[in-house]
Protein backbone atom coordinates (compact mmCIF):
# COMPACT_ATOMS: atom_id res chain seq x y z
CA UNK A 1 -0.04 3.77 11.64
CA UNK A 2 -1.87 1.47 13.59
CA UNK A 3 -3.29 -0.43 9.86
CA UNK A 4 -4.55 -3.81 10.64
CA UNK A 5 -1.42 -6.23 10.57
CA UNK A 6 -3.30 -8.41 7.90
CA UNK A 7 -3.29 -5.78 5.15
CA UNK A 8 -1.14 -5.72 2.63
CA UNK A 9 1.68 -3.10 3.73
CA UNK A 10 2.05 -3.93 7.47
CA UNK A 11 1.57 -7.49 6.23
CA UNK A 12 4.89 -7.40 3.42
CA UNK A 13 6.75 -5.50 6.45
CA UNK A 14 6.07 -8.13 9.45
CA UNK A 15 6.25 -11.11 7.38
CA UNK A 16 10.01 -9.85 5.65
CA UNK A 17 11.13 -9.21 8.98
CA UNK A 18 10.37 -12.56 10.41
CA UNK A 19 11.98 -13.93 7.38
CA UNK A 20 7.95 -15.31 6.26
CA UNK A 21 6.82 -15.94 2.49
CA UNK A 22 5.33 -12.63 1.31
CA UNK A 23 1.90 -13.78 -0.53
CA UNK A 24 0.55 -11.97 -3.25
CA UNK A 25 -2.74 -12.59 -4.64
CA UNK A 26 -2.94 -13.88 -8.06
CA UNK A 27 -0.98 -11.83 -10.37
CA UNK A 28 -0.03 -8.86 -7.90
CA UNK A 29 -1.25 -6.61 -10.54
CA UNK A 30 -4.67 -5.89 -8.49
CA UNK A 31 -4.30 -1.54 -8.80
CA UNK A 32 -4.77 0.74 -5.46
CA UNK A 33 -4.60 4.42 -5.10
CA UNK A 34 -2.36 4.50 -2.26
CA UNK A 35 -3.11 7.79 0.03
CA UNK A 36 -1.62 8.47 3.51
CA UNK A 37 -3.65 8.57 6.40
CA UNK A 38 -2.85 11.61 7.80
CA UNK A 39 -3.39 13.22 4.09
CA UNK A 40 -6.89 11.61 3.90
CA UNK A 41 -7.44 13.31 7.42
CA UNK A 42 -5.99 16.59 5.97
CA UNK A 43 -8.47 16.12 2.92
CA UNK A 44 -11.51 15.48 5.39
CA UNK A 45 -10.72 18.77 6.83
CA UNK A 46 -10.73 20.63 3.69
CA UNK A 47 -14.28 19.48 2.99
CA UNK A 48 -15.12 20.54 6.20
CA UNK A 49 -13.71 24.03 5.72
CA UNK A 50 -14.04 24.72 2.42
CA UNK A 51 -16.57 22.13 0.38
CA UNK A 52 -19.87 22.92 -1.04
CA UNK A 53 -22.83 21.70 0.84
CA UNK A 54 -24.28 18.48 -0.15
CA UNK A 55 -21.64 18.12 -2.73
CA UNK A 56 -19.68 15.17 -2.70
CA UNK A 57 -15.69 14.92 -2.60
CA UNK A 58 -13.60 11.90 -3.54
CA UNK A 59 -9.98 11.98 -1.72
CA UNK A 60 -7.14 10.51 -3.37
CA UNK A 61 -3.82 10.42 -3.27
CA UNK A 62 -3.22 10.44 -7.15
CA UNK A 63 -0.89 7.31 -6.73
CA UNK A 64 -2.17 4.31 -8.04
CA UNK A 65 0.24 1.50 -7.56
CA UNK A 66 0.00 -2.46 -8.52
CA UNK A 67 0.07 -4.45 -5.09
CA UNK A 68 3.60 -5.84 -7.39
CA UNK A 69 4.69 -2.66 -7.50
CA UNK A 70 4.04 -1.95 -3.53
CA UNK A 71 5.62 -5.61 -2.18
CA UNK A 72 8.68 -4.21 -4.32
CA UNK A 73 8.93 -0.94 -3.41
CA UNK A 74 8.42 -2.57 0.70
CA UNK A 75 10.95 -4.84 -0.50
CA UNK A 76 14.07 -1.97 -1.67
CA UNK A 77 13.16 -0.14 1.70
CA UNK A 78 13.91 -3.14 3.85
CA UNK A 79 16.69 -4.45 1.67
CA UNK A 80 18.29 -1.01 2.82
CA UNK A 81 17.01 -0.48 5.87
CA UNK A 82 17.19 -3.85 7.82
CA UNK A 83 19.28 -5.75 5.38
CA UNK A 84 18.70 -9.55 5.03
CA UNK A 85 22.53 -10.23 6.34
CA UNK A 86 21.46 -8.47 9.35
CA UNK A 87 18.41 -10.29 9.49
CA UNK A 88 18.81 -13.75 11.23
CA UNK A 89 14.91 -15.23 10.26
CA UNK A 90 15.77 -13.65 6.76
CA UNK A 91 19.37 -15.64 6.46
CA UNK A 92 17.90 -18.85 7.48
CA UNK A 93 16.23 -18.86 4.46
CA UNK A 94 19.02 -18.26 2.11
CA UNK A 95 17.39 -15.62 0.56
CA UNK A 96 19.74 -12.49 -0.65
CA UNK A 97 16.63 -10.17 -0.91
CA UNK A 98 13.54 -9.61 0.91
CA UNK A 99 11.77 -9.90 -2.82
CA UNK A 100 13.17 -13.30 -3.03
CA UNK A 101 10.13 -14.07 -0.10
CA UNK A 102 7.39 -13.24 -2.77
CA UNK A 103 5.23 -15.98 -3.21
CA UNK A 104 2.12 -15.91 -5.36
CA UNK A 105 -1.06 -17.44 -4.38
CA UNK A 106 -4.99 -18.01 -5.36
CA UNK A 107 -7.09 -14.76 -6.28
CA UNK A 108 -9.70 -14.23 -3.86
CA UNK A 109 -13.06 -14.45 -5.14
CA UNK A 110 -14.55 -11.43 -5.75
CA UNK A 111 -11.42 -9.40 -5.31
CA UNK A 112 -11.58 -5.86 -7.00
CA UNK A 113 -9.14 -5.85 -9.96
CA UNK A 114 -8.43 -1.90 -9.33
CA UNK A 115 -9.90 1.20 -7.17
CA UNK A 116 -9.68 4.37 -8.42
CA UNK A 117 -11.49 7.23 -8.02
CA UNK A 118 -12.05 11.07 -9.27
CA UNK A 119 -10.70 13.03 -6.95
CA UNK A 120 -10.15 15.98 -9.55
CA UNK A 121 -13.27 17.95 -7.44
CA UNK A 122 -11.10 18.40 -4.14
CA UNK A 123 -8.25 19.56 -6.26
CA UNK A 124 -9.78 22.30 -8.34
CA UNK A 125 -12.63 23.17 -6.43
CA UNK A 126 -10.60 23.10 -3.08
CA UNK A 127 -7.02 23.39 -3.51
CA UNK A 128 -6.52 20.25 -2.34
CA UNK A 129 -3.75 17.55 -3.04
């Protein structure tokens, strides 16, 4: 909730829905570790209540996706949830799936290839996942 509209999620979701290209940078196959807010919040807390002192504690949601893989997956939710025959910006396209709106663009410079983290700490230390 709330992300920044420019970011990649709300960004896939707006732009299908208004029947917009759906850019992808470079190859698509730049990898995140996807993690819910609210979980990163309920992670935060178990630091607070449980964590060592001075230790550190990497949170993560053990779900590394390609941004591919996430404009798809955004794709098969809207194709079923707001279907493009419903969807009048969509239509006017002549597209038959929201994936069809995937366009691939330039890399930008300096972009990180993949995040990923440790987070095995919070999960054996803390319970945590």
């Amino acid at each position: 909730p709330y992300q920044f509209p420019e970011k990649l999620i709300p960004l896939v979701i707006l732009n299908a829905l208004e029947g917009r290209d759906l850019p992808i940078y470079g190859d698509g196959q730049n990898v995140r570790d996807w993690l819910y807010v609210g979980d990163h919040c309920e992670g935060i807390w178990r630091v607070l209540e449980a964590g060592r002192l001075g230790e550190k504690y990497n949170i993560g949601g053990n779900s590394e996706r390609t941004n591919l893989q996430t404009v798809d997956a955004i794709c098969a939710a809207l194709d079923a949830l707001a279907p493009v025959a419903d969807n009048p910006a969509a239509r006017a396209r002549g597209i038959r799936s929201y994936a069809d709106l995937k366009t691939f663009v330039a890399d930008r410079p300096g972009h990180d290839r993949r995040y990923a983290i440790d987070a095995s700490r919070i999960k054996e230390e803390l319970g945590w996942t």
